[in-house]
N, C-alpha and C. Protein backbone atom coordinates (compact mmCIF):
# COMPACT_ATOMS: atom_id res chain seq x y z
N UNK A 1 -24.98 15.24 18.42
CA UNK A 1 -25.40 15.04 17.04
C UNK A 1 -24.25 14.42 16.26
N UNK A 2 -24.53 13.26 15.65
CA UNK A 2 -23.59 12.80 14.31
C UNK A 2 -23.60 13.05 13.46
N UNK A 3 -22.30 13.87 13.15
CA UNK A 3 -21.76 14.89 11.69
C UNK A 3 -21.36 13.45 10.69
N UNK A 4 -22.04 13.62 9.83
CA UNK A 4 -21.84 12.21 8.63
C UNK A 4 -20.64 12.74 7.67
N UNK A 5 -20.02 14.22 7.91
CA UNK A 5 -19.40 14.77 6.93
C UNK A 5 -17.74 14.28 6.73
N UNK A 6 -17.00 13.21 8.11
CA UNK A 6 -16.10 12.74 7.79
C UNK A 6 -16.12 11.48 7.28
N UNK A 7 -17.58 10.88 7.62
CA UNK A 7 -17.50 9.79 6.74
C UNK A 7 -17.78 9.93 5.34
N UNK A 8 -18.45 10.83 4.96
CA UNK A 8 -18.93 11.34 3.52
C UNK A 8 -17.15 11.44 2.75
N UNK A 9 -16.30 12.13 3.49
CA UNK A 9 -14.84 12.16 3.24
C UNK A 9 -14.03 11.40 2.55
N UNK A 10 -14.40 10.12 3.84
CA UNK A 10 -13.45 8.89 3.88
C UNK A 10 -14.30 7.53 2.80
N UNK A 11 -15.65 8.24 2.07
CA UNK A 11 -16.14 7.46 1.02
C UNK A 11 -15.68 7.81 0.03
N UNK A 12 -15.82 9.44 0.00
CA UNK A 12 -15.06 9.79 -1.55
C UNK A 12 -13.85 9.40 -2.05
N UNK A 13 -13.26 9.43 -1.25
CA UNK A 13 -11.56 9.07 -1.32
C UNK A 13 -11.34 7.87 -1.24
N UNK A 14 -12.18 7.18 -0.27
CA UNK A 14 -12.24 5.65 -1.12
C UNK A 14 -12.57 5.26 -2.25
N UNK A 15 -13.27 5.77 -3.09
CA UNK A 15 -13.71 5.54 -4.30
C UNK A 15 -12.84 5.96 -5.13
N UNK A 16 -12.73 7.16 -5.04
CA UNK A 16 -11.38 7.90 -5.67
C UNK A 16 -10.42 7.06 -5.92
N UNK A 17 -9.97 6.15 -4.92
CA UNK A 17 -8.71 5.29 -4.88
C UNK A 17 -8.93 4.27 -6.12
N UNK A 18 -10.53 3.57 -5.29
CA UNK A 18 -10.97 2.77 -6.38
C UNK A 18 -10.64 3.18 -8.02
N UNK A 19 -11.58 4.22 -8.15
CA UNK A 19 -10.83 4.42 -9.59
C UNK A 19 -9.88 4.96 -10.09
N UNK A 20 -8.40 5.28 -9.21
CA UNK A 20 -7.28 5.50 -10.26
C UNK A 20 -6.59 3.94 -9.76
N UNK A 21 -7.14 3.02 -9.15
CA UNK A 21 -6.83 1.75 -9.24
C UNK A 21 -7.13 0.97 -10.33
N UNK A 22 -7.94 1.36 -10.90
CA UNK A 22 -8.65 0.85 -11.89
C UNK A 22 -8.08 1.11 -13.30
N UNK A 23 -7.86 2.92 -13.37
CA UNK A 23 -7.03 3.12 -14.64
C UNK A 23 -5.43 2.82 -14.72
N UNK A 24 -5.19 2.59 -13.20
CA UNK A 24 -3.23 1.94 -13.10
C UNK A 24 -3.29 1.02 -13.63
N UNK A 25 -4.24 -0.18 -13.28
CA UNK A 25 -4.59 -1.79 -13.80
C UNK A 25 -4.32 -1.72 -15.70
N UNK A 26 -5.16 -0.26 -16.14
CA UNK A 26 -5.75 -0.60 -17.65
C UNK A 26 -4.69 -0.31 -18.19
N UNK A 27 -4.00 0.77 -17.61
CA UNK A 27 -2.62 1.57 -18.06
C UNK A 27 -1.66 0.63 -18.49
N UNK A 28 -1.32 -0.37 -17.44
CA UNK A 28 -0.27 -1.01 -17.09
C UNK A 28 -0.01 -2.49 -17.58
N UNK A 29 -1.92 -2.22 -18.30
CA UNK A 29 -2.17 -3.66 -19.57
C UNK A 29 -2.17 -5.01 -18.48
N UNK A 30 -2.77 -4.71 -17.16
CA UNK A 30 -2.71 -5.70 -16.27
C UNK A 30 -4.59 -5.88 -16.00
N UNK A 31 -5.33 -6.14 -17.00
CA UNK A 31 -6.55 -5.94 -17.11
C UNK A 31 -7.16 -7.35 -16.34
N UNK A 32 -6.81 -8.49 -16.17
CA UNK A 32 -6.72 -9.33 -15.81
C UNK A 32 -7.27 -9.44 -14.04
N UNK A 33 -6.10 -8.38 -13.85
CA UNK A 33 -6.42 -8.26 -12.19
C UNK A 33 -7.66 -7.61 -11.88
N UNK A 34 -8.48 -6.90 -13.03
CA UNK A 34 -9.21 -5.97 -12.64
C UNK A 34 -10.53 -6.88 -12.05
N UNK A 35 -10.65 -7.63 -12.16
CA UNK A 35 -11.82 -8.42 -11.52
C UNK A 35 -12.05 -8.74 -9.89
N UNK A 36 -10.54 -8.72 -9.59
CA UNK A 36 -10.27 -9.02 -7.94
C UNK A 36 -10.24 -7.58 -7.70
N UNK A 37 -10.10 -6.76 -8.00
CA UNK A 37 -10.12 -5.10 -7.36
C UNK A 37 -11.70 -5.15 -7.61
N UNK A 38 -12.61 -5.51 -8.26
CA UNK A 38 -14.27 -5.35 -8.37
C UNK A 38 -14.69 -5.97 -7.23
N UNK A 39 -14.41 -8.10 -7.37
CA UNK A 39 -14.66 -8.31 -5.86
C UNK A 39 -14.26 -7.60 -4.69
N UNK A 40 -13.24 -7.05 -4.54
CA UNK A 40 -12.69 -6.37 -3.36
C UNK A 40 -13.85 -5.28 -2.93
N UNK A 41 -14.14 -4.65 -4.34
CA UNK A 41 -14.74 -3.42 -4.17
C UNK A 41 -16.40 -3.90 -3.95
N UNK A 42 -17.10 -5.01 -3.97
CA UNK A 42 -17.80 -5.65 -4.09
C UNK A 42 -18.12 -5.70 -2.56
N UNK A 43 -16.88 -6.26 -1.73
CA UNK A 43 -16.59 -6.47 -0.47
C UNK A 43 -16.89 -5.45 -0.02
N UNK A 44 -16.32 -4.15 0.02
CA UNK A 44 -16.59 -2.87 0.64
C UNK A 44 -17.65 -2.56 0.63
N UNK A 45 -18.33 -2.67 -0.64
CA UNK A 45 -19.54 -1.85 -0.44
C UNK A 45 -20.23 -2.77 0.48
N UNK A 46 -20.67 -4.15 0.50
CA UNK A 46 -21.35 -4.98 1.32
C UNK A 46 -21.01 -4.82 2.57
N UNK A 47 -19.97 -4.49 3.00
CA UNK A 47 -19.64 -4.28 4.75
C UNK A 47 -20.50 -2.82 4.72
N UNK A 48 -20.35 -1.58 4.13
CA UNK A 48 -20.80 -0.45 4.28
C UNK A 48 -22.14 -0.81 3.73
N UNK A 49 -22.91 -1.72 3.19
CA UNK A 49 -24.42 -1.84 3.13
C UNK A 49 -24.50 -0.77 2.47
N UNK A 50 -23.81 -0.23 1.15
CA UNK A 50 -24.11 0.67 0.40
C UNK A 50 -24.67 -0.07 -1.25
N UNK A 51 -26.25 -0.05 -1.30
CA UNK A 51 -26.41 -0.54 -2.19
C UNK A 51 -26.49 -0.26 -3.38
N UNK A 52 -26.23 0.86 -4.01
CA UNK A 52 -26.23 2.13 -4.85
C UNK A 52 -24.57 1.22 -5.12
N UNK A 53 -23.51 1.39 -4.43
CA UNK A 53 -22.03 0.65 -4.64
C UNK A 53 -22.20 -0.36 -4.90
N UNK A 54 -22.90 -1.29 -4.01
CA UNK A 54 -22.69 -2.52 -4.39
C UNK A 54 -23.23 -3.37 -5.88
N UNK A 55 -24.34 -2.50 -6.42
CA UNK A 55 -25.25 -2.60 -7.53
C UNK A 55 -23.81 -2.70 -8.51
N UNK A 56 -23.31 -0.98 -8.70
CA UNK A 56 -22.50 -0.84 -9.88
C UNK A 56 -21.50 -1.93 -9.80
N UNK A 57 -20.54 -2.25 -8.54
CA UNK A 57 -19.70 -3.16 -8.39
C UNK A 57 -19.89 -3.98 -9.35
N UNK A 58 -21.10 -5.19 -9.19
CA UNK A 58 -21.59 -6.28 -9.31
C UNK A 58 -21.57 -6.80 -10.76
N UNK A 59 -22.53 -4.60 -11.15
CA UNK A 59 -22.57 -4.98 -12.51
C UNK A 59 -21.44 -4.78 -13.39
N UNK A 60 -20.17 -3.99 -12.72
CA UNK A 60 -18.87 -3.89 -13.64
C UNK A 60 -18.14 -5.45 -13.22
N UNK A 61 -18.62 -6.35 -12.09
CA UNK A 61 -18.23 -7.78 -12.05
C UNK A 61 -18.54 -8.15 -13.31
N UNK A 62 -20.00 -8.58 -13.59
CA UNK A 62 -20.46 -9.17 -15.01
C UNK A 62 -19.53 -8.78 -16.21
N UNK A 63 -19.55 -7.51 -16.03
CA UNK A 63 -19.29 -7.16 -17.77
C UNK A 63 -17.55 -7.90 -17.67
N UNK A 64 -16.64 -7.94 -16.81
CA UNK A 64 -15.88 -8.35 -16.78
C UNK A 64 -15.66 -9.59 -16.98
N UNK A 65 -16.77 -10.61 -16.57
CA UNK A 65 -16.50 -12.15 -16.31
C UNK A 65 -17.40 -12.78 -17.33
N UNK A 66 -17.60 -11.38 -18.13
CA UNK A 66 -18.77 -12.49 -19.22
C UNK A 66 -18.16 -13.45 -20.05
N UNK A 67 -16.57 -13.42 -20.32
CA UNK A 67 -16.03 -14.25 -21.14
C UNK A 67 -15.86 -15.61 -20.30
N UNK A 68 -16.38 -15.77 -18.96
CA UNK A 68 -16.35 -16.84 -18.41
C UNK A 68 -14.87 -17.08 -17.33
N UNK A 69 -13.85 -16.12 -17.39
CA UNK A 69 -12.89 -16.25 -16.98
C UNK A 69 -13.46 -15.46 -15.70
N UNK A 70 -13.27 -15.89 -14.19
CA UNK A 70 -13.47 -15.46 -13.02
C UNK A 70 -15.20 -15.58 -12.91
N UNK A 71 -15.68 -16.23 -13.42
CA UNK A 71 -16.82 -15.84 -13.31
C UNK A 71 -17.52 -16.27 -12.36
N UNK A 72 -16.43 -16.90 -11.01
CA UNK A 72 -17.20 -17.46 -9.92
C UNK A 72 -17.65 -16.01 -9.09
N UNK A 73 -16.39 -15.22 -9.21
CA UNK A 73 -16.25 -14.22 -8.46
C UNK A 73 -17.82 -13.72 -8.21
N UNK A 74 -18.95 -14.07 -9.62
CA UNK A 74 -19.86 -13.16 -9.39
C UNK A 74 -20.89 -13.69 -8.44
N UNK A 75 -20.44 -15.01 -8.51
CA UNK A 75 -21.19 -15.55 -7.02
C UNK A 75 -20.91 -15.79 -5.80
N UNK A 76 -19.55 -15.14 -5.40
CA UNK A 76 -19.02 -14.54 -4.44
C UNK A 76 -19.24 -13.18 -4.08
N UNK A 77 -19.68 -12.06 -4.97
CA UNK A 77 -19.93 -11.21 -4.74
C UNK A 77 -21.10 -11.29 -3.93
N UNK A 78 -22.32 -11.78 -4.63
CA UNK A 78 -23.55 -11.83 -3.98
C UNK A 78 -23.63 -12.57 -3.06
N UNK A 79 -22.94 -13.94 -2.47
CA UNK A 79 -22.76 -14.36 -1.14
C UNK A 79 -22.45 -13.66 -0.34
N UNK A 80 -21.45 -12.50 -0.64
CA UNK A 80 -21.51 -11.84 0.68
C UNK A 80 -22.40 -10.38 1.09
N UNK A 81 -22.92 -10.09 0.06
CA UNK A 81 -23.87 -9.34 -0.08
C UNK A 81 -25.29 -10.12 0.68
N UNK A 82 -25.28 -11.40 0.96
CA UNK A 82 -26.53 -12.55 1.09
C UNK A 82 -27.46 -12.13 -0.06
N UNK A 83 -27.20 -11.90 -1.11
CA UNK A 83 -27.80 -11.70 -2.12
C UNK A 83 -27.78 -13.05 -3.01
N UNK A 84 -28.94 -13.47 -3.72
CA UNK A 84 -29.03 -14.93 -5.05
C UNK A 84 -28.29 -14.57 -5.74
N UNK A 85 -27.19 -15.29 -6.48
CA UNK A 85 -26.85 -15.58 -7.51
C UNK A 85 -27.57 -14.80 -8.86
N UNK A 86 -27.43 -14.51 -9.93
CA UNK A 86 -28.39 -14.11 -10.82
C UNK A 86 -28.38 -15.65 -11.59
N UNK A 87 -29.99 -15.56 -11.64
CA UNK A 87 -30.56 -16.73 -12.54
C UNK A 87 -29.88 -17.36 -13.92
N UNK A 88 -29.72 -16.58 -14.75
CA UNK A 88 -28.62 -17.07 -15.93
C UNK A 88 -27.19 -17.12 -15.78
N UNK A 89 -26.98 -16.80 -14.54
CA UNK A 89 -25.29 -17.09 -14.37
C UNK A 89 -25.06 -18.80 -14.07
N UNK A 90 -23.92 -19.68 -14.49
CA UNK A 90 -23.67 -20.61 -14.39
C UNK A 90 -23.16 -20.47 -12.76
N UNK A 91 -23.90 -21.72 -11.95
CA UNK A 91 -23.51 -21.33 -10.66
C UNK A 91 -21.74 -22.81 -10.42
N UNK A 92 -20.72 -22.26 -9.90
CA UNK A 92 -19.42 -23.21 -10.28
C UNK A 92 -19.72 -24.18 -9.25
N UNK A 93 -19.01 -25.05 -9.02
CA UNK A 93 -19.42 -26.30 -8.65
C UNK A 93 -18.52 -25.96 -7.07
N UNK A 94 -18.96 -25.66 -6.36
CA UNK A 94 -18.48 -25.63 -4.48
C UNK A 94 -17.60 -26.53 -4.25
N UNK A 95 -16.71 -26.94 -3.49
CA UNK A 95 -16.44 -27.92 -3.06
C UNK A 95 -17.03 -28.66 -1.39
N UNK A 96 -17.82 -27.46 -1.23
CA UNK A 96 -18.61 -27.44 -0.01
C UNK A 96 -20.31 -27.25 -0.80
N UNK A 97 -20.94 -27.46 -0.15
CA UNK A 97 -22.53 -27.36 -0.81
C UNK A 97 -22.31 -25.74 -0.81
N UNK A 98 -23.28 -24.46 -1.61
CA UNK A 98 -23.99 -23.62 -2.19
C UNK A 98 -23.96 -22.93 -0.51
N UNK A 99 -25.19 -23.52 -0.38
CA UNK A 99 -25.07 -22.94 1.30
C UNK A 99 -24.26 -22.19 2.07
N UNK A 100 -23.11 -24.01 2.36
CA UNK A 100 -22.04 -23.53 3.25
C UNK A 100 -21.06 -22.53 2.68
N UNK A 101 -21.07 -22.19 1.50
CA UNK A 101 -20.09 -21.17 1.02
C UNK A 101 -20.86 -19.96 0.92
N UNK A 102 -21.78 -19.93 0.78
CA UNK A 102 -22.52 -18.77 1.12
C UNK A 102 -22.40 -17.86 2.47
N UNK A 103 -22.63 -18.95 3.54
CA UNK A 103 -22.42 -18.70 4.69
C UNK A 103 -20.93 -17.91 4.75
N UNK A 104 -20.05 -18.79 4.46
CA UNK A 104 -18.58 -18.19 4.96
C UNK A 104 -18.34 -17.11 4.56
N UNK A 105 -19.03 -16.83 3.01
CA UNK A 105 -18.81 -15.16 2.94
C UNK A 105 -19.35 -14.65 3.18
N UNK A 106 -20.76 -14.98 3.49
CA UNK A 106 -21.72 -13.59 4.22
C UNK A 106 -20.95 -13.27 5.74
N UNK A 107 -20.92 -14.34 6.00
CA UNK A 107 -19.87 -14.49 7.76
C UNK A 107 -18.74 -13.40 7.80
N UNK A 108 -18.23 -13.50 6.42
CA UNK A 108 -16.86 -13.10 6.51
C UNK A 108 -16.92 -11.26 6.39
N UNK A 109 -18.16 -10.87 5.25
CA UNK A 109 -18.88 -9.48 5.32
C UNK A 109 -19.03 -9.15 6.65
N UNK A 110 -20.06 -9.66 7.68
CA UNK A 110 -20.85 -9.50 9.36
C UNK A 110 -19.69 -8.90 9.86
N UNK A 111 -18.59 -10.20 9.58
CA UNK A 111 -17.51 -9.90 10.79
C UNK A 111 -16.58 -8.62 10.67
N UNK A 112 -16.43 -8.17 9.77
CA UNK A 112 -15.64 -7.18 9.76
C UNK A 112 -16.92 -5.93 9.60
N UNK A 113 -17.97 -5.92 9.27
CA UNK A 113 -18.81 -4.76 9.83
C UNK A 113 -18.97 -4.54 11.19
N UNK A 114 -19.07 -5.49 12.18
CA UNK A 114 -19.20 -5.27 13.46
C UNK A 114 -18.17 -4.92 13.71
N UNK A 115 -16.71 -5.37 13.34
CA UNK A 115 -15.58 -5.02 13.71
C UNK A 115 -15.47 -3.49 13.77
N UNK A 116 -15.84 -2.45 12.47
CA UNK A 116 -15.93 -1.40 12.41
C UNK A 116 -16.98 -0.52 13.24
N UNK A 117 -18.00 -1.40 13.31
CA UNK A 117 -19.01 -0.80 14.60
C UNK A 117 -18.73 -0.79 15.99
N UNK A 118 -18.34 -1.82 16.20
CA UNK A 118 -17.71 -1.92 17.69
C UNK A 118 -16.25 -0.53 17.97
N UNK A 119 -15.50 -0.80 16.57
CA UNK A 119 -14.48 0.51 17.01
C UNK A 119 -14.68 1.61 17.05
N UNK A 120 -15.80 2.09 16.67
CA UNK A 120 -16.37 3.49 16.72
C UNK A 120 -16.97 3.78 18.00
């Protein structure tokens, strides 16, 4: 039988991390960075296919990038999620087509989930 109770563990305390990462950032008046700790956290949840995480992520992405600064990030988030874009977001201009960048981050999510499946 698989006891889910050390991974239940090793979520809390990931999150945990997440947010006194979050209040070091606000503390430290380095608010700026806080958008790449969201993608990051954006990242995690999409490898763990936790969509309950990945939802809030997404939506503390927005509220962050509404002034337009990082605001590709939020269509990086959902590429690797293989999730659309949201409809009123300005989508930034690729230097590769929509697609192919889509691909590389959903690719880039796969690969390190199997990575973690295979080591278990």
């Amino acid at each position: 039988m698989n006891d889910a109770r050390p991974y239940a563990r090793w979520l809390r305390a990931s999150e945990d991390r997440m947010h006194a990462l979050r209040t070091e950032l606000d503390v430290a008046g380095l608010t700026a960075m806080t958008p790449a700790l969201e993608l990051a956290a954006a990242f995690h949840q999409a490898v763990l296919e936790d969509h309950d995480g990945l939802s809030a992520a997404l939506s503390r992405l927005r509220e962050l990038t509404q002034n337009g600064d990082h605001a590709f990030y939020i269509d990086i988030a959902h590429f690797m999620a293989d999730l659309p874009p949201p409809a009123e977001h300005t989508a930034p201009q690729w230097l590769d087509s929509e697609h192919a960048t889509l691909k590389r981050w959903h690719e880039f999510v796969t690969a390190r989930r199997d990575f973690l499946r295979n080591r278990r």
